[in-house]
N, C-alpha and C. Protein backbone atom coordinates (compact mmCIF):
# COMPACT_ATOMS: atom_id res chain seq x y z
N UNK A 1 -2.78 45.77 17.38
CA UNK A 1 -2.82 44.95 16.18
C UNK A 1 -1.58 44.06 16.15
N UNK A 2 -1.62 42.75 15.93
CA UNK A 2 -0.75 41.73 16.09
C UNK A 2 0.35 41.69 14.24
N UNK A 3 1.37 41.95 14.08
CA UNK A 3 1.92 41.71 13.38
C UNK A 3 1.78 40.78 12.67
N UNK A 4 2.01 40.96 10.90
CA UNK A 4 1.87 39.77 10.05
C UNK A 4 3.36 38.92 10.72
N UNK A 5 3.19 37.51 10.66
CA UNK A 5 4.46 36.85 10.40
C UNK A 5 4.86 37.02 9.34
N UNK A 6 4.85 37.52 8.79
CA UNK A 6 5.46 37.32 7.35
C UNK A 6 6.08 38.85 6.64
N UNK A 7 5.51 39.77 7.56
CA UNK A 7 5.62 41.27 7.17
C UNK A 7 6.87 41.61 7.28
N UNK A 8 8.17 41.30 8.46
CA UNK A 8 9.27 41.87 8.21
C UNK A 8 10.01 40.59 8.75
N UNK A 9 10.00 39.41 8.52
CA UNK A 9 10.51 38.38 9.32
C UNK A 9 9.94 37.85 10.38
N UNK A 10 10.08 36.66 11.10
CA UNK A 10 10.38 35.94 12.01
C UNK A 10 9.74 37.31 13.24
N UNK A 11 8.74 36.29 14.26
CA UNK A 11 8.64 37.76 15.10
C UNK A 11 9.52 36.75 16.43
N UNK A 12 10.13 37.85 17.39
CA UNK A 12 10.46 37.28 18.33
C UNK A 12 10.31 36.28 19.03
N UNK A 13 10.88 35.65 19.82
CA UNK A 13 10.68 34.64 20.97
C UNK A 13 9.83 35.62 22.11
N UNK A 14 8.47 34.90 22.64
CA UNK A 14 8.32 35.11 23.94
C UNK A 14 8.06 34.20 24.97
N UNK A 15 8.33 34.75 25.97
CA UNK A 15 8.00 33.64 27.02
C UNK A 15 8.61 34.04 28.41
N UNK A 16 8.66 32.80 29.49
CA UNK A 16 9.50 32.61 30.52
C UNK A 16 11.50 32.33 30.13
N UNK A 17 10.94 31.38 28.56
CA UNK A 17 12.18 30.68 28.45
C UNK A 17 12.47 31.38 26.85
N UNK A 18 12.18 32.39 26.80
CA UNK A 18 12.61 32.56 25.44
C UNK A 18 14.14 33.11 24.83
N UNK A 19 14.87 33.44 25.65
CA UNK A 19 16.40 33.31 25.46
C UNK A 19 16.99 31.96 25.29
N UNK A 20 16.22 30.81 25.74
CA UNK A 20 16.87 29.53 25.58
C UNK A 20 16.34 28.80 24.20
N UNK A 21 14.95 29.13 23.26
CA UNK A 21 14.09 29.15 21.99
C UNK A 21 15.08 28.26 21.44
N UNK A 22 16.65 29.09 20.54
CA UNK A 22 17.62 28.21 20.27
C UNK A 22 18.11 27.31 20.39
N UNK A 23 18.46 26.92 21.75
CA UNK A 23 19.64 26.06 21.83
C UNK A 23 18.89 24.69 21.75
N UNK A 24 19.24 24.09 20.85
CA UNK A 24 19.17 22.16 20.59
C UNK A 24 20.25 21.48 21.47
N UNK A 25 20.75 22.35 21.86
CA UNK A 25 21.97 21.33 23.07
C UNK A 25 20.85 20.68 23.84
N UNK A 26 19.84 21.60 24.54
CA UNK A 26 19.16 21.02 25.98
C UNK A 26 18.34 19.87 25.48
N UNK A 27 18.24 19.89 24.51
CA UNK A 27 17.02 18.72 23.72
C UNK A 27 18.01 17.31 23.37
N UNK A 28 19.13 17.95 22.82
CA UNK A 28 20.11 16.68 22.77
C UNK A 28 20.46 15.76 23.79
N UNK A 29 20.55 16.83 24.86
CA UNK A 29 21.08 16.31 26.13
C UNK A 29 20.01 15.25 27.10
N UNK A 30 18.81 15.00 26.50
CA UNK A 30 17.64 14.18 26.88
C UNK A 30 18.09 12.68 26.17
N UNK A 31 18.79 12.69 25.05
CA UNK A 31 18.93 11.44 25.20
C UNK A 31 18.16 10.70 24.01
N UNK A 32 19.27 9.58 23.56
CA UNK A 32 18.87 9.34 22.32
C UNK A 32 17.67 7.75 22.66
N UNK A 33 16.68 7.64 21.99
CA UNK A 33 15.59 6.40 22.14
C UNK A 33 16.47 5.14 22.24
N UNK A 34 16.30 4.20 23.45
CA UNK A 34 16.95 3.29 23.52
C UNK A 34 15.17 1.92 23.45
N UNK A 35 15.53 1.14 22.65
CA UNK A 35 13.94 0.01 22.75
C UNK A 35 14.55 -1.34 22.73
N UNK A 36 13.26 -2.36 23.39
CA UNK A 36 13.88 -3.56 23.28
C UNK A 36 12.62 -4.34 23.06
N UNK A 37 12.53 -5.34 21.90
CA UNK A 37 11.91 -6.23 21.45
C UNK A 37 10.53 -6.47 22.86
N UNK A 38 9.04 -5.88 22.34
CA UNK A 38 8.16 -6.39 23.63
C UNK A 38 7.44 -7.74 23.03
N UNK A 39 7.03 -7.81 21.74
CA UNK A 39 6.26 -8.69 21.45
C UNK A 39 6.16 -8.40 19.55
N UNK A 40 5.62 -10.05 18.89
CA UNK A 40 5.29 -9.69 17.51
C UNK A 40 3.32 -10.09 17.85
N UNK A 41 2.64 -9.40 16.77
CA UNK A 41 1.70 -9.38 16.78
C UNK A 41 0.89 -10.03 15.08
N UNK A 42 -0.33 -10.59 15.40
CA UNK A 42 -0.82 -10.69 14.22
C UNK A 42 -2.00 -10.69 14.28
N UNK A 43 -2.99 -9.93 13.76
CA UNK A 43 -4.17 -9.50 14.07
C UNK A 43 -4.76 -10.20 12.72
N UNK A 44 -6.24 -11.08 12.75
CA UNK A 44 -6.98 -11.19 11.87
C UNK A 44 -8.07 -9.97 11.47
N UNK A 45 -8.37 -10.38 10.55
CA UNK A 45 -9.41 -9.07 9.96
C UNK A 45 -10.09 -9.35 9.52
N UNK A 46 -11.77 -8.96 9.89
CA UNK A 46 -13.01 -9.21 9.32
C UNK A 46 -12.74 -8.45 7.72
N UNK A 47 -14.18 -8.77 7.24
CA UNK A 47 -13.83 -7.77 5.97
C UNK A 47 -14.34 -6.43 6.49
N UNK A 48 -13.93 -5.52 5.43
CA UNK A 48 -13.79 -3.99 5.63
C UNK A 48 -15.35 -3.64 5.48
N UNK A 49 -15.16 -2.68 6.64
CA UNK A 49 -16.79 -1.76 6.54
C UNK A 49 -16.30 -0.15 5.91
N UNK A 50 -17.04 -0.08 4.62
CA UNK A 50 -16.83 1.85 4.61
C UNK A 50 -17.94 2.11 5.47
N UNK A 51 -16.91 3.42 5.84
CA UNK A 51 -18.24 3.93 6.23
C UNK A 51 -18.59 5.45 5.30
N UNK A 52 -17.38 5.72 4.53
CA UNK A 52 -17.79 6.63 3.44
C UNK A 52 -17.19 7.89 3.61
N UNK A 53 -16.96 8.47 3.02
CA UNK A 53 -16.53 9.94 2.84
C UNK A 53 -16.92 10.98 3.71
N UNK A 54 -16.18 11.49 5.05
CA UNK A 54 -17.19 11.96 6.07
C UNK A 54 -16.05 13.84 6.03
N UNK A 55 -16.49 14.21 7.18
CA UNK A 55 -15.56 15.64 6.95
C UNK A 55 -14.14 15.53 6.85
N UNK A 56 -13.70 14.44 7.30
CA UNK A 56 -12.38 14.22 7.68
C UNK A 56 -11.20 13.30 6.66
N UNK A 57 -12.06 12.80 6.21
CA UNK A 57 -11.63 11.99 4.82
C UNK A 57 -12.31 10.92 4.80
N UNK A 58 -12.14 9.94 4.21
CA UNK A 58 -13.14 8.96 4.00
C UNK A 58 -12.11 7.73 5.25
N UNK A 59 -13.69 6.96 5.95
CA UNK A 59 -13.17 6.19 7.12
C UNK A 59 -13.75 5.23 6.80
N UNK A 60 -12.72 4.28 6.75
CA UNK A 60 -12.93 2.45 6.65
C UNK A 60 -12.79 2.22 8.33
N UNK A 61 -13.58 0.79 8.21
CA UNK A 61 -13.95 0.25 9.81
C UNK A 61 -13.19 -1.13 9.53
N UNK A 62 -11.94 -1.38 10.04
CA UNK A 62 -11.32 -2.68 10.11
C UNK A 62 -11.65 -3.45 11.13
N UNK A 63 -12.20 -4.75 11.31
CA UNK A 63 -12.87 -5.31 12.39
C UNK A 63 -11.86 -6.64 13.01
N UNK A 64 -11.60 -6.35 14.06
CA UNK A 64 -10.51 -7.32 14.72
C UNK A 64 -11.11 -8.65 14.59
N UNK A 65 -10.70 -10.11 13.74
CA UNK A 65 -11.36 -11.32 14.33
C UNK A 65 -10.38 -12.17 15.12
N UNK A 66 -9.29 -11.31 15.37
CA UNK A 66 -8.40 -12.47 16.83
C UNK A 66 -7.34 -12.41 16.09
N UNK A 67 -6.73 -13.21 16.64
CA UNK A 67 -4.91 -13.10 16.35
C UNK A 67 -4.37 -13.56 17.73
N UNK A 68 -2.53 -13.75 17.75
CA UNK A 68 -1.90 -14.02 18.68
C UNK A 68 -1.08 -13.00 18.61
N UNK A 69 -0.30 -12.79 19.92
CA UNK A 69 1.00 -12.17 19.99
C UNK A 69 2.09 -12.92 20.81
N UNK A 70 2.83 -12.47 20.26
CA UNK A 70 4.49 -13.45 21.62
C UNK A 70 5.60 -12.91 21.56
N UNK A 71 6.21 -12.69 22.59
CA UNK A 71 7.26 -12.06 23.16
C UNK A 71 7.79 -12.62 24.05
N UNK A 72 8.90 -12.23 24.75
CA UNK A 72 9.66 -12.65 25.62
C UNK A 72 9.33 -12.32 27.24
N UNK A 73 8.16 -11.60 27.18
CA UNK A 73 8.03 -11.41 28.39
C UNK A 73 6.21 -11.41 28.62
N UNK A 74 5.32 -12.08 27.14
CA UNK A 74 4.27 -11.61 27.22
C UNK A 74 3.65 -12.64 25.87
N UNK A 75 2.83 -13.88 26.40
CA UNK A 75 2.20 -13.62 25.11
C UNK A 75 0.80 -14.66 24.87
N UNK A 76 0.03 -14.13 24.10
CA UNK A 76 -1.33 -14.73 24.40
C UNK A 76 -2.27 -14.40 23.09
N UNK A 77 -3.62 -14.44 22.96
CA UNK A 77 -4.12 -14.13 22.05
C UNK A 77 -4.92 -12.68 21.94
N UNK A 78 -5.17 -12.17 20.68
CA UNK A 78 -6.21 -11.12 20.74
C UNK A 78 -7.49 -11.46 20.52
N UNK A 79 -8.28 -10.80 21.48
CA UNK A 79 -9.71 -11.00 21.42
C UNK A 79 -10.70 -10.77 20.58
N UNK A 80 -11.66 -11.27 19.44
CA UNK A 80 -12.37 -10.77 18.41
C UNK A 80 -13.26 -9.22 19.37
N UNK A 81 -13.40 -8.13 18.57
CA UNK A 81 -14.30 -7.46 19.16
C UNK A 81 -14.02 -5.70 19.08
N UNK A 82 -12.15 -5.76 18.58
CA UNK A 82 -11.64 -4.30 18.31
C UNK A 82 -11.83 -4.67 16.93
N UNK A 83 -10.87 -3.15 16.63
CA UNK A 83 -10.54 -2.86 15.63
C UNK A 83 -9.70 -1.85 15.20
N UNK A 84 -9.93 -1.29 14.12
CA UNK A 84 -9.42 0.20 13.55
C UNK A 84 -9.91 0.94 12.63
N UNK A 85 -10.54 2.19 13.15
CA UNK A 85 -11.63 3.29 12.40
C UNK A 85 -10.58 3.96 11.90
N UNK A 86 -10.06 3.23 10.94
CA UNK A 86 -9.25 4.14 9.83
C UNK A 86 -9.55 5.30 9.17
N UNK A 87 -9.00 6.32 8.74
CA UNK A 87 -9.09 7.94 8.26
C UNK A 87 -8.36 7.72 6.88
N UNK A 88 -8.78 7.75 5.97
CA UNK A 88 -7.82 7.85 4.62
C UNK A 88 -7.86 9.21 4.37
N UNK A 89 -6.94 9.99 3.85
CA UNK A 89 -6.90 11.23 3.50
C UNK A 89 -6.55 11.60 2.08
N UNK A 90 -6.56 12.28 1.47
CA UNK A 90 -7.04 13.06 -0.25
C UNK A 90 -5.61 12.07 -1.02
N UNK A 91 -4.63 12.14 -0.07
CA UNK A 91 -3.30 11.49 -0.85
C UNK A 91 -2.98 9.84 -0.55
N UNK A 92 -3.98 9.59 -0.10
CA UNK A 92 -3.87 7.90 0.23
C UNK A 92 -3.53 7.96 1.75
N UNK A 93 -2.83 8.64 2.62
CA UNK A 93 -2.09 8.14 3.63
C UNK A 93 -3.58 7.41 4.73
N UNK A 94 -3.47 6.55 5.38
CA UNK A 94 -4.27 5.72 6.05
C UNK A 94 -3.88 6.70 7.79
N UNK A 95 -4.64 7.10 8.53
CA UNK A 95 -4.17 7.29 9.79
C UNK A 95 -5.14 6.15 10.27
N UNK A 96 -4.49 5.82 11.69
CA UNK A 96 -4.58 4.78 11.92
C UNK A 96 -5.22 5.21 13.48
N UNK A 97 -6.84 4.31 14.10
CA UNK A 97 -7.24 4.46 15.05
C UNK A 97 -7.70 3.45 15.75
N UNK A 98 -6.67 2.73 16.41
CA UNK A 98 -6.92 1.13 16.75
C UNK A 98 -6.83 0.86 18.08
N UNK A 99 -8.15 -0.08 18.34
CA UNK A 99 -7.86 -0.55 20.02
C UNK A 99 -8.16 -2.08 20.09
N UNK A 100 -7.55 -2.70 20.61
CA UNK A 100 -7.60 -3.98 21.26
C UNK A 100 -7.44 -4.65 22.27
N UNK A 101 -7.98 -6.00 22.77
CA UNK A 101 -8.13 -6.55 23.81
C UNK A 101 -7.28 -7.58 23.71
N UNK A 102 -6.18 -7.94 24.61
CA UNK A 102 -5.30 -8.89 24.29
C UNK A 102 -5.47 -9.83 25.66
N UNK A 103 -5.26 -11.35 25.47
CA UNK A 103 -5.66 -11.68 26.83
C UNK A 103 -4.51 -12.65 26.56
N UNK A 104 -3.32 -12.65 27.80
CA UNK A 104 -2.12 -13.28 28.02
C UNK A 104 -2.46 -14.95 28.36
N UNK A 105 -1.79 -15.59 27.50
CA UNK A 105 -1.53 -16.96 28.43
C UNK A 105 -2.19 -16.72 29.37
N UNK A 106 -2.11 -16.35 30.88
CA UNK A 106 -2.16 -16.38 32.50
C UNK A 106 -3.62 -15.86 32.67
N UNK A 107 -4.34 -15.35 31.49
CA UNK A 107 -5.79 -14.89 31.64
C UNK A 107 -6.00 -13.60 32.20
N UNK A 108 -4.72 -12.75 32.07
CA UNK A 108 -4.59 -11.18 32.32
C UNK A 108 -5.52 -10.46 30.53
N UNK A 109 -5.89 -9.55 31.14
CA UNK A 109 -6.95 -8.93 29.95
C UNK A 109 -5.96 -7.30 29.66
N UNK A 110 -5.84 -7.11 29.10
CA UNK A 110 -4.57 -5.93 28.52
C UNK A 110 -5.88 -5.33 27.00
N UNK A 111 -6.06 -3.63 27.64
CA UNK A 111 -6.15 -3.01 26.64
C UNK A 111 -4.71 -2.24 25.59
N UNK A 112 -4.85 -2.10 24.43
CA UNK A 112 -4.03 -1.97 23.68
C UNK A 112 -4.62 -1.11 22.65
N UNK A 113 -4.32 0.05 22.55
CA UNK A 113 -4.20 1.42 21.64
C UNK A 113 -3.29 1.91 20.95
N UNK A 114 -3.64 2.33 19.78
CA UNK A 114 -2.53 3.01 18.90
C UNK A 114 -3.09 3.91 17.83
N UNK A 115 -2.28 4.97 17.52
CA UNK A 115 -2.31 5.54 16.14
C UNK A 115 -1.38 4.83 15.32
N UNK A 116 -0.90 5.65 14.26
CA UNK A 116 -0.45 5.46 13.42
C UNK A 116 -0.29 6.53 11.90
N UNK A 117 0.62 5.73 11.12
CA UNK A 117 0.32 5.89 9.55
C UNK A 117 0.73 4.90 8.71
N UNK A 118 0.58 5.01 7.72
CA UNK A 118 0.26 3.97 6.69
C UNK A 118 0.68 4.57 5.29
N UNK A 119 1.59 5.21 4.59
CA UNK A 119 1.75 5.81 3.83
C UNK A 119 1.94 4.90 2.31
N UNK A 120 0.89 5.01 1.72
CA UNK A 120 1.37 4.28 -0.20
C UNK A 120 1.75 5.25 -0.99
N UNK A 121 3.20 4.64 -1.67
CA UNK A 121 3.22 5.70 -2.97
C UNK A 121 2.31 5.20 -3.24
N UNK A 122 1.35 5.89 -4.75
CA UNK A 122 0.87 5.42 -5.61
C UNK A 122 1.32 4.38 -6.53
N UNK A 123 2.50 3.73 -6.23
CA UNK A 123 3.32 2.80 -7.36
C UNK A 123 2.47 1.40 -6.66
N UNK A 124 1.73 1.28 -5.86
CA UNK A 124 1.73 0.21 -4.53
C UNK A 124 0.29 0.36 -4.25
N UNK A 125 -0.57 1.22 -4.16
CA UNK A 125 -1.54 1.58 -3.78
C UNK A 125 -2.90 0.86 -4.09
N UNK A 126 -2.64 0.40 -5.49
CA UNK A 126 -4.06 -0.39 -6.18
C UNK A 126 -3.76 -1.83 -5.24
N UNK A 127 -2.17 -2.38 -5.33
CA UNK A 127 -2.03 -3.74 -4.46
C UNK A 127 -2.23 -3.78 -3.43
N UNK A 128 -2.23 -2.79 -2.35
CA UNK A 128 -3.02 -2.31 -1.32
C UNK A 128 -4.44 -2.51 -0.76
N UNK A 129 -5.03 -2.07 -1.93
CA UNK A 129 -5.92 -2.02 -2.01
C UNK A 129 -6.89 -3.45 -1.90
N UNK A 130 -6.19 -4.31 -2.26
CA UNK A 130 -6.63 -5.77 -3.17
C UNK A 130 -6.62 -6.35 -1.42
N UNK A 131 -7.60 -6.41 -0.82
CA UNK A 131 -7.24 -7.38 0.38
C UNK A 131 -6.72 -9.08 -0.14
N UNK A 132 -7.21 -9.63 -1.36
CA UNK A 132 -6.48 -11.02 -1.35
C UNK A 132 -5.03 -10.68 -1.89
N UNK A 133 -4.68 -9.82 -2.38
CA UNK A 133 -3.05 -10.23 -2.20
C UNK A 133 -2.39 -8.86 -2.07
N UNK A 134 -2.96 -7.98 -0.94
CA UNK A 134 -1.76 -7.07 -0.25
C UNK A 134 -0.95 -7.60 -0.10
N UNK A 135 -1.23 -8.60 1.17
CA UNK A 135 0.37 -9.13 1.78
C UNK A 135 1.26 -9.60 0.72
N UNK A 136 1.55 -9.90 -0.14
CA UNK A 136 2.16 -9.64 -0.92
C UNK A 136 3.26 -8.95 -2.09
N UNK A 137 2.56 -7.18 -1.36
CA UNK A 137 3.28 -6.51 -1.29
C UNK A 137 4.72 -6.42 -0.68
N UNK A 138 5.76 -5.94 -1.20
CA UNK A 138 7.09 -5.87 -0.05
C UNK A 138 6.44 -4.99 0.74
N UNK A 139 6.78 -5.00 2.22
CA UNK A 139 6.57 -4.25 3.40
C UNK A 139 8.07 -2.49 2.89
N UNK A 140 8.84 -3.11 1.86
CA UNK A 140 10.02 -1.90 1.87
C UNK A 140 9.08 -1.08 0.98
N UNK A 141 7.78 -1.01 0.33
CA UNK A 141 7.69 -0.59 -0.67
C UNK A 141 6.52 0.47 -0.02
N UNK A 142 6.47 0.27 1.51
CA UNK A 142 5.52 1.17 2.18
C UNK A 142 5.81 1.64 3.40
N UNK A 143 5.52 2.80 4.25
CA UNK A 143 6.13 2.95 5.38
C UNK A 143 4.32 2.44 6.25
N UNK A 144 4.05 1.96 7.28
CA UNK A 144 3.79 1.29 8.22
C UNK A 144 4.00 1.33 9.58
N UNK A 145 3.98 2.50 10.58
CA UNK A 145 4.58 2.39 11.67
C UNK A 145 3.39 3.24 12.64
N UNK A 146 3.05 2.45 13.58
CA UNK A 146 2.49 2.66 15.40
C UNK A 146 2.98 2.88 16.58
N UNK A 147 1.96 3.86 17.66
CA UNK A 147 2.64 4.51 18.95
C UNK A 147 1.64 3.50 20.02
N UNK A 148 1.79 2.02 20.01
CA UNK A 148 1.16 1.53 20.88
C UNK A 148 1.12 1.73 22.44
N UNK A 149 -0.18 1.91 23.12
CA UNK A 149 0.28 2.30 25.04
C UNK A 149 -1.19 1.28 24.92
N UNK A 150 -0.64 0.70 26.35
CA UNK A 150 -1.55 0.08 26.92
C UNK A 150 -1.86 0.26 28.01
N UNK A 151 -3.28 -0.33 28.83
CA UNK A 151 -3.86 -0.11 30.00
C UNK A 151 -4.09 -1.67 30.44
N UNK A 152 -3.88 -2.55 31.59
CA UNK A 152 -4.33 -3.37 32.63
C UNK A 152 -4.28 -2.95 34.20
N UNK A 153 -5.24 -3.54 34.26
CA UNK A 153 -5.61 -3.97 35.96
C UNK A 153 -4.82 -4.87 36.57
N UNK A 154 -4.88 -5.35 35.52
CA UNK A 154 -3.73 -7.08 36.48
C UNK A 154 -2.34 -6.63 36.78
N UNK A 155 -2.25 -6.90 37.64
CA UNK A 155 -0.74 -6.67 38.89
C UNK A 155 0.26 -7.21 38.45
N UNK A 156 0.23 -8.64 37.88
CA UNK A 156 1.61 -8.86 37.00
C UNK A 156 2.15 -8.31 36.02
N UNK A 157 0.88 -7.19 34.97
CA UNK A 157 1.64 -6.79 33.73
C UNK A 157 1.37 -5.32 33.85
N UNK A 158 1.08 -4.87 35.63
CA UNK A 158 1.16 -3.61 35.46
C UNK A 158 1.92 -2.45 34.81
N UNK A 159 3.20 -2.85 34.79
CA UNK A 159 4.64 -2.04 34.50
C UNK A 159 4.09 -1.43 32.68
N UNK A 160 3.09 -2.53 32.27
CA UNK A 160 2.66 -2.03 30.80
C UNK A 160 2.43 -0.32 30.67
N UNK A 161 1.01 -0.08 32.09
CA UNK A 161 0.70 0.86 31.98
C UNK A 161 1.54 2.25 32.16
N UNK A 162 3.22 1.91 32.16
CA UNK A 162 3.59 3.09 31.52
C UNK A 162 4.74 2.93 30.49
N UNK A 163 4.27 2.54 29.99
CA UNK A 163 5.28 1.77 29.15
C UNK A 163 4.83 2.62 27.25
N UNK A 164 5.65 2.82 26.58
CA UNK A 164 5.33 3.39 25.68
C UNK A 164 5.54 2.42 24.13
N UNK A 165 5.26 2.36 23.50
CA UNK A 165 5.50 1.37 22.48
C UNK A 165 5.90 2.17 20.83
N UNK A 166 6.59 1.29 20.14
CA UNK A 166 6.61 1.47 18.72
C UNK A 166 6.27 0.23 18.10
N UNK A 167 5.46 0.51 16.72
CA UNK A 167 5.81 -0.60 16.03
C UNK A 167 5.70 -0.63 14.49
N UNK A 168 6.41 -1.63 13.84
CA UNK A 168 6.20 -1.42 12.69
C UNK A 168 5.27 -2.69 11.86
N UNK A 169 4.47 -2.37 10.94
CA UNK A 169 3.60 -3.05 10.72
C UNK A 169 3.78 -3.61 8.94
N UNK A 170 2.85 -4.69 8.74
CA UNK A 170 3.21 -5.55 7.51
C UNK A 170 1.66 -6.09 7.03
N UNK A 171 1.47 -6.17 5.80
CA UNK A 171 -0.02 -7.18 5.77
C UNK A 171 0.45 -8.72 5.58
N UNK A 172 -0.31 -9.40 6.03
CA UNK A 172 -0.08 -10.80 5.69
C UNK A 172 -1.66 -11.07 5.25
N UNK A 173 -1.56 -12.75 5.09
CA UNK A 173 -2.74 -13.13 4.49
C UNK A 173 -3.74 -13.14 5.45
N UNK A 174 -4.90 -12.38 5.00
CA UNK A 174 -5.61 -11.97 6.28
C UNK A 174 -5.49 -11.21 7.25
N UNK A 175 -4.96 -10.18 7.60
CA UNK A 175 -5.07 -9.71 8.42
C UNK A 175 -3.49 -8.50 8.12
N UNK A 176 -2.92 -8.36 9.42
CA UNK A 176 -1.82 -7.66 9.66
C UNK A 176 -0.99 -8.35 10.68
N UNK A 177 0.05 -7.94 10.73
CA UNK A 177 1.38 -7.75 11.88
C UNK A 177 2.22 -7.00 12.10
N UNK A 178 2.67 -7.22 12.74
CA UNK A 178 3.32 -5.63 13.81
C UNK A 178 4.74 -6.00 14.55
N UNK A 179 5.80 -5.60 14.90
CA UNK A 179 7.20 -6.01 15.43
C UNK A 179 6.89 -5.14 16.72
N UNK A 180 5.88 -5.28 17.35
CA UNK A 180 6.24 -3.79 18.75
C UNK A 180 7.67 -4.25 19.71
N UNK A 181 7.71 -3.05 20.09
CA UNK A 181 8.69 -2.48 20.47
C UNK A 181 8.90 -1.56 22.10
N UNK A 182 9.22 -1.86 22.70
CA UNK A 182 9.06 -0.71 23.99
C UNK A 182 9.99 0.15 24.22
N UNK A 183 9.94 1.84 24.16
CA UNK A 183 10.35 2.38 24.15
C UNK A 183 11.63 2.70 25.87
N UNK A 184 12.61 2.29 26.16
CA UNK A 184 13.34 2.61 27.30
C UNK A 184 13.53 3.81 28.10
C-alpha cells in the first residue's frame, strides 16, 4: 500500500539521482536565457468562429486572413489559411493553439507554431471582448505571451528549425501582433 502524501509529510526522493532532488546550484549553473530580436509580426483576422462549449472549455476558431512580418534577418508575408483554435477556460484565460504559413520575401514557405496564454483581469475583459476596439486596450493591462518553433525545408532558413522562440503579443485593429524573439 502506497503512502498518503499527506499522512506524515513529504515522502522521500527516489530515483538514480535522488540525493541530488535539492540542489538548485546544478539548474543555476545552465544558465540564464540570453534572446535577440527575430522578427515583429502582424496577423489579420477573419471574424471569430465559436465553436462552443466543448469538454475542455469553450473553443473559439480565429481564422488567419494574412499579415506581414520583418526582422532583421527575415521578412515576408503570412499566408491566409491558419489560424488559432483557441481554449477559453472557466476564469477567462485564452490558451492559445496557433499555426501558420509564412512565406519570406525570397519565396521560402516557413511553418510557424505556438501555444500560449492570454490572461484578462476581469477589469479588461468585456474590452477584450469587443473585437472593434480591443486594440485599444493598453497591452500593460494584460499579460499576452507565445513559445513560437518553426519548421522549413528551404536551406537558407534552415537554422529556424531549431531555433526556439518567445513572444509577446498585442491586439491592434484587426487582427494581432507579436515582438518574437529567439531564444540563444
Amino acid at each position: 500500500m502506497n503512502p498518503s502524501p499527506n499522512a506524515a509529510g513529504p515522502l522521500p526522493a527516489a530515483g538514480p539521482h535522488a540525493e541530488r532532488a535539492g540542489n538548485a546550484g546544478e539548474a543555476a549553473s545552465a544558465g540564464e536565457f540570453r534572446t535577440a530580436h527575430l522578427f515583429d509580426l502582424v496577423v489579420d483576422l477573419d471574424p471569430s468562429l465559436s465553436v462552443g462549449r466543448g469538454l475542455y472549455g469553450r473553443r473559439v476558431v480565429f481564422g488567419a486572413a494574412g499579415g506581414t512580418f520583418h526582422g532583421p534577418r527575415l521578412h515576408g508575408e503570412v499566408l491566409p489559411g491558419g489560424g488559432d483554435w483557441a481554449l477559453f477556460g472557466p476564469d477567462g484565460t485564452m490558451t492559445l493553439d496557433v499555426r501558420l504559413t509564412l512565406r519570406t520575401h525570397d519565396g521560402a514557405l516557413l511553418h510557424m507554431s505556438y501555444g500560449g496564454r492570454l490572461v484578462t483581469p476581469p477589469a479588461v475583459r468585456e474590452a477584450l471582448g469587443d473585437p472593434a476596439g480591443r486594440h485599444r486596450v493598453d497591452p500593460g493591462d494584460y499579460y499576452f505571451r507565445t513559445n513560437p518553433l518553426f519548421e522549413t525545408g528551404a536551406e537558407g532558413y534552415a537554422w529556424l528549425n531549431g531555433t526556439v522562440g518567445i513572444g509577446s503579443g498585442r491586439f491592434v485593429d484587426g487582427g494581432v501582433a507579436y515582438r518574437v524573439s529567439e531564444v540563444l
